[in-house]
Protein backbone atom coordinates (compact mmCIF):
# COMPACT_ATOMS: atom_id res chain seq x y z
CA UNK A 1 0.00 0.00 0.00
CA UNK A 2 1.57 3.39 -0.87
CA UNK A 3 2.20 6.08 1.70
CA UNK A 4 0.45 9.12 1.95
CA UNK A 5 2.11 12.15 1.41
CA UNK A 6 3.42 14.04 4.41
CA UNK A 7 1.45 17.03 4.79
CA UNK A 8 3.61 20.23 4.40
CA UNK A 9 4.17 22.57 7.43
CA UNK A 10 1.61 24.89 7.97
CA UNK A 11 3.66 28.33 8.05
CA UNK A 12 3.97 29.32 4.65
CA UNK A 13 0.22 28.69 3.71
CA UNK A 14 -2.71 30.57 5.79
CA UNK A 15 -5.05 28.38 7.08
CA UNK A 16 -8.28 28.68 7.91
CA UNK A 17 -7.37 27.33 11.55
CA UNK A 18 -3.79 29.03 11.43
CA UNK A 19 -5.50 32.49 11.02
CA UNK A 20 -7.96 31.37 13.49
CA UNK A 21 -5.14 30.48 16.09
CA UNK A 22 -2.76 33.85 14.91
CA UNK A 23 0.47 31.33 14.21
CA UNK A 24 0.84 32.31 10.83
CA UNK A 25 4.16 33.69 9.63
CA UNK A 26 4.07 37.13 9.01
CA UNK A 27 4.82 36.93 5.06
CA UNK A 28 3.28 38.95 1.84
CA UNK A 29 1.94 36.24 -0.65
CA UNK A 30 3.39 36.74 -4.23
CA UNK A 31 2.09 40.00 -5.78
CA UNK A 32 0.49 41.10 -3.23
CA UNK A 33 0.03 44.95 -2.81
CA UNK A 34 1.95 46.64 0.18
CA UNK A 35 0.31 47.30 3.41
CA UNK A 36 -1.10 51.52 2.92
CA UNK A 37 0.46 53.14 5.67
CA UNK A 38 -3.05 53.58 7.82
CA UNK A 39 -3.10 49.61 8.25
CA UNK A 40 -2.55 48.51 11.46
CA UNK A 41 0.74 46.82 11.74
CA UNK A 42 0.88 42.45 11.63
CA UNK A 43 0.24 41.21 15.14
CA UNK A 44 2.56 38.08 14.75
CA UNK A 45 2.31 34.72 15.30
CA UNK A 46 0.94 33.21 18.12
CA UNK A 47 0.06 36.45 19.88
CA UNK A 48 -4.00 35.64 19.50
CA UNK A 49 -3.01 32.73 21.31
CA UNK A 50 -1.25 34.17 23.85
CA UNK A 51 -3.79 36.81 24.34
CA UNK A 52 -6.68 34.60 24.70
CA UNK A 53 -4.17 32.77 27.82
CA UNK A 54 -3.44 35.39 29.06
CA UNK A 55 -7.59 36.86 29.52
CA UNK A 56 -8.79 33.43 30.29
CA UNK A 57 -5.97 31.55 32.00
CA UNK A 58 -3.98 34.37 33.66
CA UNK A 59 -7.00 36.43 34.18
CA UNK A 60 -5.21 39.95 33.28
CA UNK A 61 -6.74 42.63 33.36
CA UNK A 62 -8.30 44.18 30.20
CA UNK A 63 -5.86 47.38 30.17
CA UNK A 64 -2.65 44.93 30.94
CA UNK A 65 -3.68 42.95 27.67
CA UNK A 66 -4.25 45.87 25.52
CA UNK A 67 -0.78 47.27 26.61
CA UNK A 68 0.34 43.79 25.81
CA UNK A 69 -1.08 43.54 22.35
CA UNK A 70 0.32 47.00 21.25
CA UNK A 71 3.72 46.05 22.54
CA UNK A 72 3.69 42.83 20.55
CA UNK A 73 2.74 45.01 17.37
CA UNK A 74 5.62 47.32 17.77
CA UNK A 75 7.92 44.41 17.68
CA UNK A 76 6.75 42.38 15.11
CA UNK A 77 6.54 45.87 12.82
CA UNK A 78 9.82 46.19 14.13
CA UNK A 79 11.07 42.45 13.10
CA UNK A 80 8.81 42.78 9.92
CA UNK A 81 10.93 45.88 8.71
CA UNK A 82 14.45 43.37 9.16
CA UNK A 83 12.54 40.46 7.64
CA UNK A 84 12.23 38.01 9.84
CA UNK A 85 8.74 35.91 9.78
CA UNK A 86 9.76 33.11 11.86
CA UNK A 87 9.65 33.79 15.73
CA UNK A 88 12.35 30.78 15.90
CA UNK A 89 14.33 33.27 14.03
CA UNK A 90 14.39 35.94 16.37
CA UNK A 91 17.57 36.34 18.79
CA UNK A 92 18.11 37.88 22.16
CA UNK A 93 20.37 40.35 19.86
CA UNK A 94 17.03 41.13 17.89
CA UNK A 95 15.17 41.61 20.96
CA UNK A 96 17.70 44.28 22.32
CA UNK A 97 17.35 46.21 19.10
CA UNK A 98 14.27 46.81 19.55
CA UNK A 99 14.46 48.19 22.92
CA UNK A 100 17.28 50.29 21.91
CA UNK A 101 15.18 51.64 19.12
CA UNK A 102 12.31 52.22 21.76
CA UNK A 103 14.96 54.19 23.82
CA UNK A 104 16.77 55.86 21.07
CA UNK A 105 14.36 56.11 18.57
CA UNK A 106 11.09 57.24 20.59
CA UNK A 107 12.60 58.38 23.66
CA UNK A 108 10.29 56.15 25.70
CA UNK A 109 11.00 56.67 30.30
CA UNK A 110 12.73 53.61 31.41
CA UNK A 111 9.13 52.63 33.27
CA UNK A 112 7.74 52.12 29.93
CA UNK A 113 10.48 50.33 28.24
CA UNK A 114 10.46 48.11 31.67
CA UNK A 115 6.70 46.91 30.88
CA UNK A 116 7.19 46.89 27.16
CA UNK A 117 10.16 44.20 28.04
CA UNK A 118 8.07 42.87 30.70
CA UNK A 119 5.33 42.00 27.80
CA UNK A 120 8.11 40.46 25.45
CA UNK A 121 9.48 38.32 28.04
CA UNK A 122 5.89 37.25 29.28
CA UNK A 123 5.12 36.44 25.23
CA UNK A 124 8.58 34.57 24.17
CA UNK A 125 8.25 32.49 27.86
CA UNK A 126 4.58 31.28 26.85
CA UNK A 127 5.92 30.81 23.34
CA UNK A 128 9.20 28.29 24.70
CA UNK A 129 6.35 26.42 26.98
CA UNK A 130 4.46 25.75 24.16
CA UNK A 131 7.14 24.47 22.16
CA UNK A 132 6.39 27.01 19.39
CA UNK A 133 10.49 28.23 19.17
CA UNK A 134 13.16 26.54 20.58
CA UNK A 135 15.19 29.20 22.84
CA UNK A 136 13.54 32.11 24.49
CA UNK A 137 15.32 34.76 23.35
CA UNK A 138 14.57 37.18 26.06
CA UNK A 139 15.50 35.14 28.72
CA UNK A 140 18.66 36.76 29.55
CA UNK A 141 17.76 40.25 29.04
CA UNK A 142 17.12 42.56 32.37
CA UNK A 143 14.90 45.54 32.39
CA UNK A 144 16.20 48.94 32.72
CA UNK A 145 17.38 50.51 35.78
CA UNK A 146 14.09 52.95 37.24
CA UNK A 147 15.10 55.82 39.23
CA UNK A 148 12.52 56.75 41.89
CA UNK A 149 11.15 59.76 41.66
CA UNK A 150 8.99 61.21 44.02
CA UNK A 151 5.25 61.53 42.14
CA UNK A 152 3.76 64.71 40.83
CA UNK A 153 0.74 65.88 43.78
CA UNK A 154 -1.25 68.52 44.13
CA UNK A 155 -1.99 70.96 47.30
CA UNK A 156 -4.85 70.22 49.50
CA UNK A 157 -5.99 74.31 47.74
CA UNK A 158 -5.43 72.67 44.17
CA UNK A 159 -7.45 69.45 45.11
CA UNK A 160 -10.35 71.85 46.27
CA UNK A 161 -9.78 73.45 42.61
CA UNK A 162 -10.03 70.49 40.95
CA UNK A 163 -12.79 68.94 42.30
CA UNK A 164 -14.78 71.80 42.06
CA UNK A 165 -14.17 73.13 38.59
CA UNK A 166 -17.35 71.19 37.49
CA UNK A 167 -20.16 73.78 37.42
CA UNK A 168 -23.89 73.45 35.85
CA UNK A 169 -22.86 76.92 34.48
CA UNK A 170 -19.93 76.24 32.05
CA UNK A 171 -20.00 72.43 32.21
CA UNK A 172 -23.66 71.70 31.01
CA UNK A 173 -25.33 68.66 32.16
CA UNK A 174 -23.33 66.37 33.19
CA UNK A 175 -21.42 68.24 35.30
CA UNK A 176 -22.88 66.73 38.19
CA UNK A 177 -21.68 63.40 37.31
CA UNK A 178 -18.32 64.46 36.73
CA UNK A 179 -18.26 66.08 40.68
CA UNK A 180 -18.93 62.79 41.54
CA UNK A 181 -16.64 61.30 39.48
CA UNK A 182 -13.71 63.56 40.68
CA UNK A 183 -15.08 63.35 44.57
CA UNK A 184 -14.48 59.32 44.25
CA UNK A 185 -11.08 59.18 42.57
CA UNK A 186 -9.22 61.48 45.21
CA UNK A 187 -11.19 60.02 48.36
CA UNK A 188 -10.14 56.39 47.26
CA UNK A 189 -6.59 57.23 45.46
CA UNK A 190 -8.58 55.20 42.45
CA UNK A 191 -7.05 54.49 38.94
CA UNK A 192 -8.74 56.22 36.13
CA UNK A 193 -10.04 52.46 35.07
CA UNK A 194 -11.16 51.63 38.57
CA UNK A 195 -13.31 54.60 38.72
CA UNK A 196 -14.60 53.73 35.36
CA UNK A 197 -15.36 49.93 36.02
CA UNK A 198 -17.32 50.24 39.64
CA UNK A 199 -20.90 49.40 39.14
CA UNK A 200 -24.12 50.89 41.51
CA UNK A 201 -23.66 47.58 43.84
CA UNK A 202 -20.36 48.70 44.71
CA UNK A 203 -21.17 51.64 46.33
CA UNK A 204 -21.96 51.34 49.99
CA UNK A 205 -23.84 54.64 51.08
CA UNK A 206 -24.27 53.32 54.83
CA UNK A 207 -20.86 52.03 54.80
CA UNK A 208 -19.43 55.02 52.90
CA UNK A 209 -17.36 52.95 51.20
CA UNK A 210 -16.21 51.02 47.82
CA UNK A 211 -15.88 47.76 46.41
CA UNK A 212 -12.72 48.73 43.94
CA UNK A 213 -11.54 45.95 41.32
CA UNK A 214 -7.71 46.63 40.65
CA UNK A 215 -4.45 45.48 38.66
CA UNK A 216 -4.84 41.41 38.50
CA UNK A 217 -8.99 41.37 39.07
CA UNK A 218 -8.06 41.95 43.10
CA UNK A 219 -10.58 43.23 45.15
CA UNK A 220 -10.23 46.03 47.69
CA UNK A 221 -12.49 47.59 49.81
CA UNK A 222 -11.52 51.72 49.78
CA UNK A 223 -13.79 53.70 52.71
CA UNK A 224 -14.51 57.41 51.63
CA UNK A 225 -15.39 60.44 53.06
CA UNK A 226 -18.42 62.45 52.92
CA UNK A 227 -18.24 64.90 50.45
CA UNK A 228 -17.81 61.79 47.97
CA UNK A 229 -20.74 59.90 49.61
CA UNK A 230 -23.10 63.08 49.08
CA UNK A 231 -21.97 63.95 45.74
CA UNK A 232 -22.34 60.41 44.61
CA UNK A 233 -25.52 60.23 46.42
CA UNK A 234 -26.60 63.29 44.56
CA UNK A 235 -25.65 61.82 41.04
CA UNK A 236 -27.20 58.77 41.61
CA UNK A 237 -30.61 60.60 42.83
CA UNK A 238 -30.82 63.87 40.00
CA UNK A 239 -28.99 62.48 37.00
CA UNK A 240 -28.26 58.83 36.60
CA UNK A 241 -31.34 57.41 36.18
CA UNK A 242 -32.01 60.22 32.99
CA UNK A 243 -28.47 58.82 31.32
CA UNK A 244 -29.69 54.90 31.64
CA UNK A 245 -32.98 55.56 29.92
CA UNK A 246 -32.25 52.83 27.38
CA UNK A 247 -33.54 49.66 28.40
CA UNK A 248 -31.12 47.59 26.36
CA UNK A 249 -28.66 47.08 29.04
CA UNK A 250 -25.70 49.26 27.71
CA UNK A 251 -25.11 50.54 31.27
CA UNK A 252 -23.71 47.48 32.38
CA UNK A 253 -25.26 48.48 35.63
CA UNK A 254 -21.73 50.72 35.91
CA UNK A 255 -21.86 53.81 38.24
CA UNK A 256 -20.43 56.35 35.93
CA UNK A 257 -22.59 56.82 32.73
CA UNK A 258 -21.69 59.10 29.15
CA UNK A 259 -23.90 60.81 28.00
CA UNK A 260 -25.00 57.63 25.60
CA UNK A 261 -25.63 55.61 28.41
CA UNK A 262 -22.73 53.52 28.21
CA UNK A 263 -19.87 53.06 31.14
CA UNK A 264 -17.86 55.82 31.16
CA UNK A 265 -14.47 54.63 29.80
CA UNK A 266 -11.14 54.96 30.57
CA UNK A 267 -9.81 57.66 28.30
CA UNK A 268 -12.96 59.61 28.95
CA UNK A 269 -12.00 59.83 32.25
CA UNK A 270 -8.41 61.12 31.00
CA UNK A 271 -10.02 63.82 29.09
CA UNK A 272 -12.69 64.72 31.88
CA UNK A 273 -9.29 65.07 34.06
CA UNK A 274 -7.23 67.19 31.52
CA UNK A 275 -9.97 69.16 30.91
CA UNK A 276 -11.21 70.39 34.74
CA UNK A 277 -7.48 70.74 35.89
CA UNK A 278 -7.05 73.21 32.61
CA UNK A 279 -10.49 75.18 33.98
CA UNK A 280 -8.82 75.01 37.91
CA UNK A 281 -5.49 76.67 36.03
CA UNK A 282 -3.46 73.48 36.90
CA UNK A 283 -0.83 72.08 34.69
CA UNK A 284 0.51 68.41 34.34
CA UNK A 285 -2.73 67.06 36.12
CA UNK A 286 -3.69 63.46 34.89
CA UNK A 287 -5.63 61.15 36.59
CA UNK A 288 -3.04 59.65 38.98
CA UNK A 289 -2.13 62.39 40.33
CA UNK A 290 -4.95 62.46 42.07
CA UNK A 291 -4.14 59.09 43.53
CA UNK A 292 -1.09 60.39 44.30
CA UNK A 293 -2.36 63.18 46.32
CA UNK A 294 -4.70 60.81 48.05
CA UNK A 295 -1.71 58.46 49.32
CA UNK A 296 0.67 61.85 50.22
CA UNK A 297 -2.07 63.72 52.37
CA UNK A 298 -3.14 60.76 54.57
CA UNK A 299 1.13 59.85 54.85
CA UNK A 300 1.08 63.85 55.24
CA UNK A 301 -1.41 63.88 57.82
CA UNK A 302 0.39 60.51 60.04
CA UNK A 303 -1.64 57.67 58.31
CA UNK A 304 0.02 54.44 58.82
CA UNK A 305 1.85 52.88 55.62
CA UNK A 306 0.69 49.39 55.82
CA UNK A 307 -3.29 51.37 55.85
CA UNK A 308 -2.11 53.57 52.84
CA UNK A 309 -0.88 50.28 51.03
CA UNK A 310 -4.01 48.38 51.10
CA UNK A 311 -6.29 51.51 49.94
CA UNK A 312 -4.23 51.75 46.77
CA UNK A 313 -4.29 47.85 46.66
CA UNK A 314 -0.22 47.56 46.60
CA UNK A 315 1.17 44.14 46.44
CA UNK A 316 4.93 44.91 47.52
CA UNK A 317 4.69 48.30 50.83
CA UNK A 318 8.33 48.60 48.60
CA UNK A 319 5.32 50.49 46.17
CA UNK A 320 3.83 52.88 49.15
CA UNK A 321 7.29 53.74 50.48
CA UNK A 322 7.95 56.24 47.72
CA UNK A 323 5.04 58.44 49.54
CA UNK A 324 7.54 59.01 52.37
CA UNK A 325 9.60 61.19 50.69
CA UNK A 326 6.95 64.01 50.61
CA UNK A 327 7.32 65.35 53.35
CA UNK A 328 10.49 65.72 54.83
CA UNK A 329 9.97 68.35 57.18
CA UNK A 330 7.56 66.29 59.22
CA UNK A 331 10.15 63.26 59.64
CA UNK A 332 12.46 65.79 60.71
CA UNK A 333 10.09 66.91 63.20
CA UNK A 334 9.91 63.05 64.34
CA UNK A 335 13.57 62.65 64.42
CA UNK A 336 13.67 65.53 66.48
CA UNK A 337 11.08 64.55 69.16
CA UNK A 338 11.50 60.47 69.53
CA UNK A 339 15.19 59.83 68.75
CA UNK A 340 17.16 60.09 72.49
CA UNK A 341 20.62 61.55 71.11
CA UNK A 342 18.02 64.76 69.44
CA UNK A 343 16.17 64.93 72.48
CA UNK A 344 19.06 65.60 74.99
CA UNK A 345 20.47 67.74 72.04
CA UNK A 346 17.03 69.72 72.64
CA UNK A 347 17.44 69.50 76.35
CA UNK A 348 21.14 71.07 76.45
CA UNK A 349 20.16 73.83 74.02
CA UNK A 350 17.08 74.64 76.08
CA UNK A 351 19.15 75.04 79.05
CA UNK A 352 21.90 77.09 77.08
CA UNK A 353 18.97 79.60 76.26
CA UNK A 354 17.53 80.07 79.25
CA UNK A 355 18.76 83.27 80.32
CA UNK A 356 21.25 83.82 83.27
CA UNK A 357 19.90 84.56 86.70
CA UNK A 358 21.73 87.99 87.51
């Protein structure tokens, strides 16, 4: 009986389950027209894959695997423009390129080039497991040195600015929700895609508090003060149930509404930011510096750290510690009243000053 044939390697021809399952090499059948400059650039093979494991199996969150997926376009665009197709091909000297050109070329902060490199090792680790390429090419590669710098923070006078820029009078509408919207953010230190994702049921109006879903689907529960619990209140009781007149569902049951009716997303909330900090005269305002301010003014005001680092939802207190460094008068002022050597220091130079008896 004669053998059948051995089937071919799928690579060089698109299938119908290769394009399905994004392993396809990245190559331009013959006489095919050039990709216009507008198209989006190839997303490489066996990143659909490794997106899908990463939502279902890792259980990112949706903003880590969108930063993901545009990292993995930059460098297959950036591969694509040297040629190489096959991601057995690629080389830890191919991978450095490409973050020198991130450095070099786009002048990218070592914190982004750090979670770009963090996304290419995650990718070409999944990639070895699965016994797509041989050698993971980014195995030996470290991330960039980060320098700590103290965050950008606002006064409690600009905070008061901020939050109260919205105003029925220049703001139309929806100014109230955006009040609320501001209140929440700086009296829970929330992201700008935590504030966006909490839904009615995680507000707690007896409690005065909120059910927050952070980085890695980890729930905290932030307590907040009472402006935010009126405002909020307010919102909820004069203008929320006008934006979720459509009974189709596109509310999602989410707190914050647009003026559609759908959940307010995250780069709305960017823009609402940019925009109220411009009307409060404020410059470089985005929406963690609000957070920012929330973690430095309770630190400011003697909160303890380990509180601080569970109402921003901080895995490592190595996170929180950089909130120390704001105010250095005040842990002079402790130095100065609990260390022994300062206080007999204080003790000799009181007695120094006290005036002779004549």
């Amino acid at each position: 009986m004669r053998k059948a044939a051995r089937p071919s390697p799928p690579e060089p021809i698109a299938t119908a389950r290769a394009v399905r399952s994004g392993s396809t090499r990245v190559v331009a059948a013959p006489g095919a027209r050039a990709a216009s400059p507008s198209s989006p650039p190839p997303q490489g093979p066996g990143v659909r894959e490794f997106l899908a494991f990463c939502r279902i199996e890792a259980g990112l969150a949706k903003a880590t695997i969108e930063a993901y997926a545009r990292d993995l376009r930059d460098l297959w665009q950036f591969l694509g423009e040297k040629g190489i197709a096959d991601p057995g091909a690629v080389t830890m000297t191919h991978v450095t390129e490409h973050i020198q050109q991130l450095s070099r070329g786009r002048g990218m902060e070592p914190s982004s080039i750090s979670r770009h490199l963090a996304a290419l090792r995650v990718y070409f680790r999944w990639m070895h497991a699965e016994r797509k390429i041989a050698k993971d090419p980014a195995r030996l590669i470290d991330r960039p040195t980060k320098w700590k710098r103290v965050p950008g923070t606002l006064s409690i006078g600009q905070m008061r600015k901020l939050v109260e820029a919205p105003h029925p009078e220049t703001c139309g509408s929806l100014w109230l929700r955006d009040r609320c919207m501001l209140e929440l953010m700086y009296a829970g230190g929330l992201r700008a895609s935590e504030v966006g994702a909490l839904k009615i049921n995680d507000f707690n109006e007896t409690l005065g508090s909120l059910v927050v879903l952070g980085k890695g689907r980890k729930q905290r529960v932030v307590p907040v003060g009472l402006p935010a619990i009126q405002w909020t209140q307010r919102y909820l009781r004069d203008l929320r149930p006008e934006l979720a007149r459509f009974p189709d569902g596109r509310d999602q049951h989410r707190l914050l509404l647009s003026f559609s009716g759908r959940p307010l997303e995250r780069v709305a909330v960017w823009q609402l930011v940019k925009k109220y900090a411009a009307m409060a005269g404020l410059q470089d305002v985005h929406p963690h510096t609000l957070r920012h301010s929330f973690a430095t003014h309770l630190v400011v005001g003697g909160a303890n750290l380990r509180v601080v680092q569970e109402f921003l939802g901080h895995a490592n207190i190595a996170t929180t510690q950089i909130y120390t460094h704001v105010d250095r008068e005040r842990l002079r002022e402790v130095i100065w009243q609990f260390h022994p050597r300062e206080a007999v220091s204080r003790a000799e130079a009181t007695r120094r000053a006290k005036p002779k008896a004549g």
